[in-house]
Protein backbone atom coordinates (compact mmCIF):
# COMPACT_ATOMS: atom_id res chain seq x y z
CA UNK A 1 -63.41 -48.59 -22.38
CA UNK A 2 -61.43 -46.78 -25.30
CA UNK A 3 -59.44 -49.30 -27.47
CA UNK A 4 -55.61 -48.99 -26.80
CA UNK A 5 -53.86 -47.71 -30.09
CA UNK A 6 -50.02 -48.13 -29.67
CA UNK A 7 -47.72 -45.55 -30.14
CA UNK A 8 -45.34 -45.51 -32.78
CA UNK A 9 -41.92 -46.93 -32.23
CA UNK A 10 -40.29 -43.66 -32.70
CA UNK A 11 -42.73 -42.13 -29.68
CA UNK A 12 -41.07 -41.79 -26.46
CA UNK A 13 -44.40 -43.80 -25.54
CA UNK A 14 -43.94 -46.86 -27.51
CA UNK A 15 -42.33 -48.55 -24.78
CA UNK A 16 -45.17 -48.28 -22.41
CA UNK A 17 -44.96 -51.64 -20.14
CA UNK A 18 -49.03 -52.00 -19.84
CA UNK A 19 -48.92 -53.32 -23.96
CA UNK A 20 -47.48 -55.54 -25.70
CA UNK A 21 -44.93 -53.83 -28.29
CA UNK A 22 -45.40 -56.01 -30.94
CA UNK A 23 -49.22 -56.50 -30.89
CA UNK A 24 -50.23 -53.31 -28.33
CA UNK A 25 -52.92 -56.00 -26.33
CA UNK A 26 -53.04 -54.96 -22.88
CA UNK A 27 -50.78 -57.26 -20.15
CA UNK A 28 -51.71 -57.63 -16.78
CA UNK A 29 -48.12 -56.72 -15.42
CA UNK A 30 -45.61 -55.55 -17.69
CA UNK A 31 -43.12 -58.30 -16.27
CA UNK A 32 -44.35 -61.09 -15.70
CA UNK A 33 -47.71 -60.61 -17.48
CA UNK A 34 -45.47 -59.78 -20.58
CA UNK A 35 -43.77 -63.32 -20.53
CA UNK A 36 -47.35 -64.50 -19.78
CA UNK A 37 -48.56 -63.11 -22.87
CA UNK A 38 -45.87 -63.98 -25.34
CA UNK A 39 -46.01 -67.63 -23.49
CA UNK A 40 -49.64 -67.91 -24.77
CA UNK A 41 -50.18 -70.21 -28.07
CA UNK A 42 -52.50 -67.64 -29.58
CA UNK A 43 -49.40 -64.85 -29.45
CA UNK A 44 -46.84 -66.91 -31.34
CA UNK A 45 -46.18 -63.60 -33.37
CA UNK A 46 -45.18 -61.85 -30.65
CA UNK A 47 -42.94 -64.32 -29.21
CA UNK A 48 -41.39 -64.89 -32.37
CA UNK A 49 -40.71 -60.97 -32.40
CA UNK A 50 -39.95 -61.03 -28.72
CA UNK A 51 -36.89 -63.64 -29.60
CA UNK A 52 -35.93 -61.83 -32.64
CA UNK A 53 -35.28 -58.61 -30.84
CA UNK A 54 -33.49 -60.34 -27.42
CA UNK A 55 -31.03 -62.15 -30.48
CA UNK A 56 -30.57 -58.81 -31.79
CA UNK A 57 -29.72 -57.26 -28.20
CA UNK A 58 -27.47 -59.93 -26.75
CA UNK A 59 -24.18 -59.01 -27.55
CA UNK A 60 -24.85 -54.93 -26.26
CA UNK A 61 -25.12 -56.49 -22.48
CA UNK A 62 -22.16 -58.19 -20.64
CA UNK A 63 -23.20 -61.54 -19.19
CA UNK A 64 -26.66 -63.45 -19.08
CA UNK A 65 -29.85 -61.28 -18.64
CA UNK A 66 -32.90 -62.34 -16.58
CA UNK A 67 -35.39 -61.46 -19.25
């Protein structure tokens, strides 16, 4: 199986839902395998990143978001 090598962030691929974004490890389910994965002790990183982006998002949606 060929390693995964993520896209940059300025590729119209780097938001491919199979990866992670912030660490490009493959997630069962790009949903729910997603929170999975960022819910996992060994990928503090990435939910550190994940939180960092939804603060920076917030305010550009109306109301409370599901994700």
């Amino acid at each position: 199986m060929k390693d995964h090598t993520h896209p940059s962030q300025d590729s119209s691929q780097w938001d491919n839902p199979d990866f992670c974004p912030f660490c490009s490890q493959p997630v069962a389910d790009g949903g729910p395998g997603f929170m999975d994965h960022i819910a996992d002790d060994e990928n503090t990183t990435c939910r550190d990143r994940f939180e960092q982006w939804r603060d920076s998002v917030a305010d550009d949606m109306d109301g409370e978001w599901g994700g």
